[in-house]
Protein backbone atom coordinates (compact mmCIF):
# COMPACT_ATOMS: atom_id res chain seq x y z
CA UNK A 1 107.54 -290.68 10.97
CA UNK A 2 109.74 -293.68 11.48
CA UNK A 3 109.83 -297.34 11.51
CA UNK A 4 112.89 -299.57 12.26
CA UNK A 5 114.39 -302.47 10.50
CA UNK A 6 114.70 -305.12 13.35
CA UNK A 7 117.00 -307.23 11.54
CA UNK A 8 119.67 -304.44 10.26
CA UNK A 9 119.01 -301.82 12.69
CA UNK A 10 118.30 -299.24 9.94
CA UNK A 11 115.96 -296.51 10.67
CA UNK A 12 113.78 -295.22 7.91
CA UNK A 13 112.32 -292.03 7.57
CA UNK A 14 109.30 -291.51 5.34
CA UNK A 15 107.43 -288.24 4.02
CA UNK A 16 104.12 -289.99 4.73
CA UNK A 17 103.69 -288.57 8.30
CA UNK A 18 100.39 -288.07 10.50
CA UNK A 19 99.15 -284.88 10.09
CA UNK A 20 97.07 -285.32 13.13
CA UNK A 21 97.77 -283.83 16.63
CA UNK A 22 96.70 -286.86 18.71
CA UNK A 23 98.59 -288.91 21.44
CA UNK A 24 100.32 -291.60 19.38
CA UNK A 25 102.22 -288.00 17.10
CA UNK A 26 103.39 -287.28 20.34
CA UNK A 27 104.80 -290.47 21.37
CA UNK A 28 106.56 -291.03 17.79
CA UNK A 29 108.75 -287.49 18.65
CA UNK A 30 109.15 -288.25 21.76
CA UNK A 31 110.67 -291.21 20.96
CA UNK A 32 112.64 -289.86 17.56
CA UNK A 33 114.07 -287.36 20.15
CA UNK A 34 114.89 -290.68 22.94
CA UNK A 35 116.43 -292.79 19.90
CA UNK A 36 119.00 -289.28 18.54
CA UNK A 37 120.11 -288.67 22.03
CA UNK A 38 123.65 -290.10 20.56
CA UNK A 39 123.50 -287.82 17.83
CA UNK A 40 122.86 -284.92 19.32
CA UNK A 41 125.24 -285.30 22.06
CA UNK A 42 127.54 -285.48 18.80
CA UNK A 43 126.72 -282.05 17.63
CA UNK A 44 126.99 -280.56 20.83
CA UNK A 45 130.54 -281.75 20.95
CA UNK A 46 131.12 -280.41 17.95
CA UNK A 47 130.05 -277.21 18.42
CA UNK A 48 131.65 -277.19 21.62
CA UNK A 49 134.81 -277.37 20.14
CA UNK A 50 134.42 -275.36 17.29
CA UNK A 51 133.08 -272.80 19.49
CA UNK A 52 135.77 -272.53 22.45
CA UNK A 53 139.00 -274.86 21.17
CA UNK A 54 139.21 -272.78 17.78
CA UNK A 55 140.13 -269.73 19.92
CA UNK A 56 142.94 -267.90 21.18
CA UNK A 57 141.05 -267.21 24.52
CA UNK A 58 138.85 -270.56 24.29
CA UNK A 59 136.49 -270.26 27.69
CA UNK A 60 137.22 -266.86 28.86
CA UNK A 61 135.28 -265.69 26.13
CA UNK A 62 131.79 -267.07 28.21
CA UNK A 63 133.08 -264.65 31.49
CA UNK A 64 135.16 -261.73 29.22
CA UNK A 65 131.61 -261.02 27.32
CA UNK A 66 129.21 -260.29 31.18
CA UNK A 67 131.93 -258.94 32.49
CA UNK A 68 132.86 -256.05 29.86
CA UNK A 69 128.17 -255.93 29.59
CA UNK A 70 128.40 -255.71 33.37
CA UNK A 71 131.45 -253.54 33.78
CA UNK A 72 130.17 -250.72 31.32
CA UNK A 73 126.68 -250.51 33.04
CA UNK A 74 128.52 -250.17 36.11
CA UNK A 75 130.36 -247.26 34.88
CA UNK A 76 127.40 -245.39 33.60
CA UNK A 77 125.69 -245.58 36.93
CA UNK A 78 128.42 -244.15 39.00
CA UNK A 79 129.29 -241.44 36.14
CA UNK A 80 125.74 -240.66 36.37
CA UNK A 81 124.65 -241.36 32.74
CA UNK A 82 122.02 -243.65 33.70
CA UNK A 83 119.99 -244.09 36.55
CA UNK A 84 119.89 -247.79 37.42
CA UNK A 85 117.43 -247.11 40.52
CA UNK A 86 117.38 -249.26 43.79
CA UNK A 87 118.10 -252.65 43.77
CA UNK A 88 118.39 -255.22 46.71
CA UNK A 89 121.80 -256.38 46.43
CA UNK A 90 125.07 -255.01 44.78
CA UNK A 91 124.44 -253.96 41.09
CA UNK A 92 127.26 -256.42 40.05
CA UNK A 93 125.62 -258.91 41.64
CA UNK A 94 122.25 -258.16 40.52
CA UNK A 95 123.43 -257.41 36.93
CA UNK A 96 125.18 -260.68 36.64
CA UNK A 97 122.33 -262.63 37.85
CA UNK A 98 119.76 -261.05 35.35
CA UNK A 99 122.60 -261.70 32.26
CA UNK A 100 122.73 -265.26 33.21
CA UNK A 101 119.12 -265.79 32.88
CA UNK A 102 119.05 -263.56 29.80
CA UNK A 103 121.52 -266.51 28.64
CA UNK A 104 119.58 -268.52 28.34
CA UNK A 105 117.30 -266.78 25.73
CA UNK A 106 119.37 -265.10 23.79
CA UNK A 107 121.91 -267.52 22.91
CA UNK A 108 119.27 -270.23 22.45
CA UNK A 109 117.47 -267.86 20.00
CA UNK A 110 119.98 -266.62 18.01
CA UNK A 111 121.96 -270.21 18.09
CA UNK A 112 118.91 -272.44 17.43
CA UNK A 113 117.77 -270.12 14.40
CA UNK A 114 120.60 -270.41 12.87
CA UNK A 115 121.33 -274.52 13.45
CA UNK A 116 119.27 -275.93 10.27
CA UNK A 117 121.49 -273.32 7.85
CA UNK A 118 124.63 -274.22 9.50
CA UNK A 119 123.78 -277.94 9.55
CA UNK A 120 123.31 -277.61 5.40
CA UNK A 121 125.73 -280.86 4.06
CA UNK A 122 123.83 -282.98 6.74
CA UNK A 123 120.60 -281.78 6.19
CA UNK A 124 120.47 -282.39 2.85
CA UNK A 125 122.79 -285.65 2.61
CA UNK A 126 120.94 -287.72 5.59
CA UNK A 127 117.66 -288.27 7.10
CA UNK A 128 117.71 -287.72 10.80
CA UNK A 129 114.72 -285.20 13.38
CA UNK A 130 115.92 -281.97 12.48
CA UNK A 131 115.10 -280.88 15.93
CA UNK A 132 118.79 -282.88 16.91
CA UNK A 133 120.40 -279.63 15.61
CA UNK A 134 118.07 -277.01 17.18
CA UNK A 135 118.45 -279.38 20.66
CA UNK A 136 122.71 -279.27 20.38
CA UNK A 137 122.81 -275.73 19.48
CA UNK A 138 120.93 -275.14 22.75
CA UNK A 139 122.83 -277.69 24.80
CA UNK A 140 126.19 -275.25 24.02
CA UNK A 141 124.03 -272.40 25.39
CA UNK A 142 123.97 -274.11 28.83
CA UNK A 143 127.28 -274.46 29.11
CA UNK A 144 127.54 -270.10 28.86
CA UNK A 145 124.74 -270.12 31.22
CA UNK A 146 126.51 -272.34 33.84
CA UNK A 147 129.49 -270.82 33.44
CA UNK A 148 128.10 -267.49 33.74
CA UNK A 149 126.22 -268.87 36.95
CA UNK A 150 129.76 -269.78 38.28
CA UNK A 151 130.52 -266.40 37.89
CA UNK A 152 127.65 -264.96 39.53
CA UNK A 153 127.79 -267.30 42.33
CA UNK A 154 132.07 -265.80 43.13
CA UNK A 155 130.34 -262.10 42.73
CA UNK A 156 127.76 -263.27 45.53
CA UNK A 157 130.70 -264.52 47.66
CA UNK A 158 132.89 -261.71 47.10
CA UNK A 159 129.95 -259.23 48.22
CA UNK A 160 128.50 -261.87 51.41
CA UNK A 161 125.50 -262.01 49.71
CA UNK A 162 123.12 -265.16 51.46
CA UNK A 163 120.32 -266.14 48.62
CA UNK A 164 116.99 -266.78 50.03
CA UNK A 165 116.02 -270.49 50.61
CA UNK A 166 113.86 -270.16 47.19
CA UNK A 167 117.35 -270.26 45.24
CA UNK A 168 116.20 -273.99 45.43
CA UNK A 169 113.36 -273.43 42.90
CA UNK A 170 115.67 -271.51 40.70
CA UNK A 171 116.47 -274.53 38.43
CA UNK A 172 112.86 -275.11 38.08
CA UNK A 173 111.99 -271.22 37.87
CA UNK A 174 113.99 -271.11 34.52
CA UNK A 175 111.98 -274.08 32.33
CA UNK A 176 109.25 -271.73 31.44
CA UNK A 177 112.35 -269.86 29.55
CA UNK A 178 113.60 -272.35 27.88
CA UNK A 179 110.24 -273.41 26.59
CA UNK A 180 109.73 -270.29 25.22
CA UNK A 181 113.48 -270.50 23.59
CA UNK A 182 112.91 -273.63 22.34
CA UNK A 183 109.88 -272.79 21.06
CA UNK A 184 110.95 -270.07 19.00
CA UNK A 185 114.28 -271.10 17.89
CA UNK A 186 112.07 -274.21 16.28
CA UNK A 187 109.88 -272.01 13.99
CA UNK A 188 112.82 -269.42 13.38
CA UNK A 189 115.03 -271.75 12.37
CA UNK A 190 112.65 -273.29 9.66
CA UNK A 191 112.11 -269.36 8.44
CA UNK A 192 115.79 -268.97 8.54
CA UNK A 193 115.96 -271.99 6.08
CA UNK A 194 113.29 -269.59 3.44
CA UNK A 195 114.40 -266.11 4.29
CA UNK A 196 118.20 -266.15 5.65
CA UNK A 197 117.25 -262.50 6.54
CA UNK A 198 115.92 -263.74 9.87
CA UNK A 199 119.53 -264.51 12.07
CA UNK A 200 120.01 -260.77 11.28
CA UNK A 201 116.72 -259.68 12.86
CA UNK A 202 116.86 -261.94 15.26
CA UNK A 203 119.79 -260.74 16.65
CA UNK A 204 118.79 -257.24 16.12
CA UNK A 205 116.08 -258.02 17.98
CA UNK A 206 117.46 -259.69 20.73
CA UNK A 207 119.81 -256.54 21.30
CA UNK A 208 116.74 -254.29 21.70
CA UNK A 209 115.28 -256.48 23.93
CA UNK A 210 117.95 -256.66 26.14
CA UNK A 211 117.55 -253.26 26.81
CA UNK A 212 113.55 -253.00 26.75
CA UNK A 213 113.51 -255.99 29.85
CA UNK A 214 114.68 -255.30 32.78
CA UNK A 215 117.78 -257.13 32.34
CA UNK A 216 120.28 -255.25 34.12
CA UNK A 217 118.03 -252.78 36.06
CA UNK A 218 115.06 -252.95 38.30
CA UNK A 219 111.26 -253.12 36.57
CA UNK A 220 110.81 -249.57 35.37
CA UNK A 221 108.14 -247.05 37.19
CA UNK A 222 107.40 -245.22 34.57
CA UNK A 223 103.63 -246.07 33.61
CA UNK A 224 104.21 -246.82 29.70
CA UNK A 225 107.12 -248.98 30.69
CA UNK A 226 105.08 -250.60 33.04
CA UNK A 227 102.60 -251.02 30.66
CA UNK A 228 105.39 -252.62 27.79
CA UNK A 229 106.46 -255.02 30.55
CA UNK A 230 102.61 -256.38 31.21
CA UNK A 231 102.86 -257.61 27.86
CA UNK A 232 106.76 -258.79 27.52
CA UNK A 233 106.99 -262.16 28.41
CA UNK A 234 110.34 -261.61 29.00
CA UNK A 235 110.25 -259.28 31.99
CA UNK A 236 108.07 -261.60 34.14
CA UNK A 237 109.80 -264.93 33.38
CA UNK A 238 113.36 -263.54 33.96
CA UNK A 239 112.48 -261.32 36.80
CA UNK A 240 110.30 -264.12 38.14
CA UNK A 241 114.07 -266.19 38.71
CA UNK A 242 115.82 -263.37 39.84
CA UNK A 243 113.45 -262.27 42.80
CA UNK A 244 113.20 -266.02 43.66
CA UNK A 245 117.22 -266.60 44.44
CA UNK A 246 117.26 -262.39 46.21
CA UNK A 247 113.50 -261.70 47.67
CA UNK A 248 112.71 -265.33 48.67
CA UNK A 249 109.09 -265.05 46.53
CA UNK A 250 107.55 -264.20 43.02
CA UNK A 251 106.61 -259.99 42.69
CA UNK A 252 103.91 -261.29 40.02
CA UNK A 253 102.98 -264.81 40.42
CA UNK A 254 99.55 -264.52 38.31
CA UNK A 255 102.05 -263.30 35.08
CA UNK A 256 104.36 -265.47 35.66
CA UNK A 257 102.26 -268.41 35.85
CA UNK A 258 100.04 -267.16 33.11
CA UNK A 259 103.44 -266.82 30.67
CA UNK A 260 105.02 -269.97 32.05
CA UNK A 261 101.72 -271.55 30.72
CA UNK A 262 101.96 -269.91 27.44
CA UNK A 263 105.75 -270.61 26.95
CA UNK A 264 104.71 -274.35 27.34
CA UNK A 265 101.92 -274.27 24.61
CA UNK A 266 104.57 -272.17 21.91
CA UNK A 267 106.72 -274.90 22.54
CA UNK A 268 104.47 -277.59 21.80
CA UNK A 269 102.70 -276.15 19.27
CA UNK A 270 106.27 -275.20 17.46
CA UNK A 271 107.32 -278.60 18.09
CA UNK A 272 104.27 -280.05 16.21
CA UNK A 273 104.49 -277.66 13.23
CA UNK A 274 108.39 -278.19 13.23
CA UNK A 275 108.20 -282.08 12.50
CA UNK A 276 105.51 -281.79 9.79
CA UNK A 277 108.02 -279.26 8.32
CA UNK A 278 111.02 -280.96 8.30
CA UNK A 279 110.50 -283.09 5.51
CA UNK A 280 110.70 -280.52 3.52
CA UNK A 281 113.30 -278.65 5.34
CA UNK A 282 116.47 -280.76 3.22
CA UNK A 283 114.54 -279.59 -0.13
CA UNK A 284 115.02 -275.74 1.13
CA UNK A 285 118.42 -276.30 1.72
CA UNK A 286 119.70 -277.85 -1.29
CA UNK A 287 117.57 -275.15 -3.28
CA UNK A 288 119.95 -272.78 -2.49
């Protein structure tokens, strides 16, 4: 909770927030979130650089890492090792296409879980919405997703590939992923704050799921894989993307609207439980 000096332009921050869930919480974060915009275009920067100007290779690290994923799946198909099944369009394409949604996950998880720990000295030393850091670590995300998207758009050139008309929805398509990435990466990151433990898992865990979702092959036939995939969000609200931008239409609408409803509510609720948190977030920190 916040109230503003209108004679210095100071912005206070007080531990005395509403508890309540009613309209006038939400307008107060929605408008704590309006008035950091600056800031968090800040820590995105920083990041940014930190991230790709710190490195020998800088960018080509964003196409280097689908490319080698992509590359070694390819290779197991045609050796035999693994049978990808049938797909629509040319694996690389296809492959490409389901890592750049995947993206968008996976780096926001494991980023945004991690962005209250790695934003310690500022945590602790100044009173700002903690979501700022979770929001910038995702921002760099979407740069690997675009870029990854570029990628994937040259692959669909190379192989004359025409997307169906639906590719229009695909910006659209994707929001009920980054809800539930957002969502997630807000209550992770406060646990990450308690138990440092949980980047490990999390990444752990995004690794197995990479290869439980069909990711980089088709939706799986087998009947208990089927059955895994009913109840893995993931499956539906990448695939859901994917078949848009190739098939032209949804395979499982009913899911996919049932887990792009669901993906909104985590967020929100995370959101909520996130900013009555955060107070106490900076006392975490310096404990340790």
């Amino acid at each position: 909770m916040f109230h503003s000096d209108n004679n210095q332009n100071i912005r206070i921050y007080s531990p005395n927030q509403n508890t309540g869930w009613g309209w006038q919480v939400w307008h107060e974060m929605v408008l704590e979130i309006v008035s950091s915009r600056g800031l968090i275009w800040r820590l995105f920067l920083r990041n940014f650089k930190a991230k790709y100007t710190q490195t020998f290779l800088g960018w080509s690290w964003a196409f280097i890492m689908p490319l080698f994923t992509v590359g070694a799946f390819v290779f197991l198909n045609m050796s035999g090792v693994l049978n990808i099944g049938h797909v629509d369009i040319p694996y690389p394409a296809y492959a490409l296409l389901g890592l750049s949604i995947w993206q968008i996950f996976s780096g926001g998880l494991n980023g945004g879980s991690r962005s209250i720990v790695a934003g310690g000295s500022m945590v602790v030393k100044i009173n700002f919405p903690k979501e700022a850091l979770v929001l910038s670590a995702y921002g760099l995300t979407f740069v690997d997703v675009l870029i990854r998207l570029s990628l994937t758009t040259v692959v669909f050139l190379y192989f004359k590939i025409v997307p169906a008309w639906s590719v229009l929805l695909f910006p659209v398509s994707i929001i009920p992923v980054i809800m539930l990435t957002l969502g997630l990466s807000l209550l992770l990151s406060l646990l990450n704050a308690i138990f440092r433990d949980v980047v490990n898992i999390v990444s752990l865990f995004s690794t197995f799921l990479l290869f439980a979702t069909p990711v980089l092959y088709p939706e799986p036939r087998i009947p208990i894989f089927k059955f895994f995939c009913l109840f893995n969000p993931l499956a539906v609200l990448i695939s859901g993307p994917r078949d848009l931008v190739i098939k032209g239409s949804l395979s499982q609408p009913n899911l996919f609207y049932f887990y792009s409803c669901f993906s909104i509510i985590l967020f929100l609720v995370s959101w909520r439980l996130f900013h009555l948190a955060e107070v106490r977030i900076a006392e975490r920190i310096s404990a340790r």
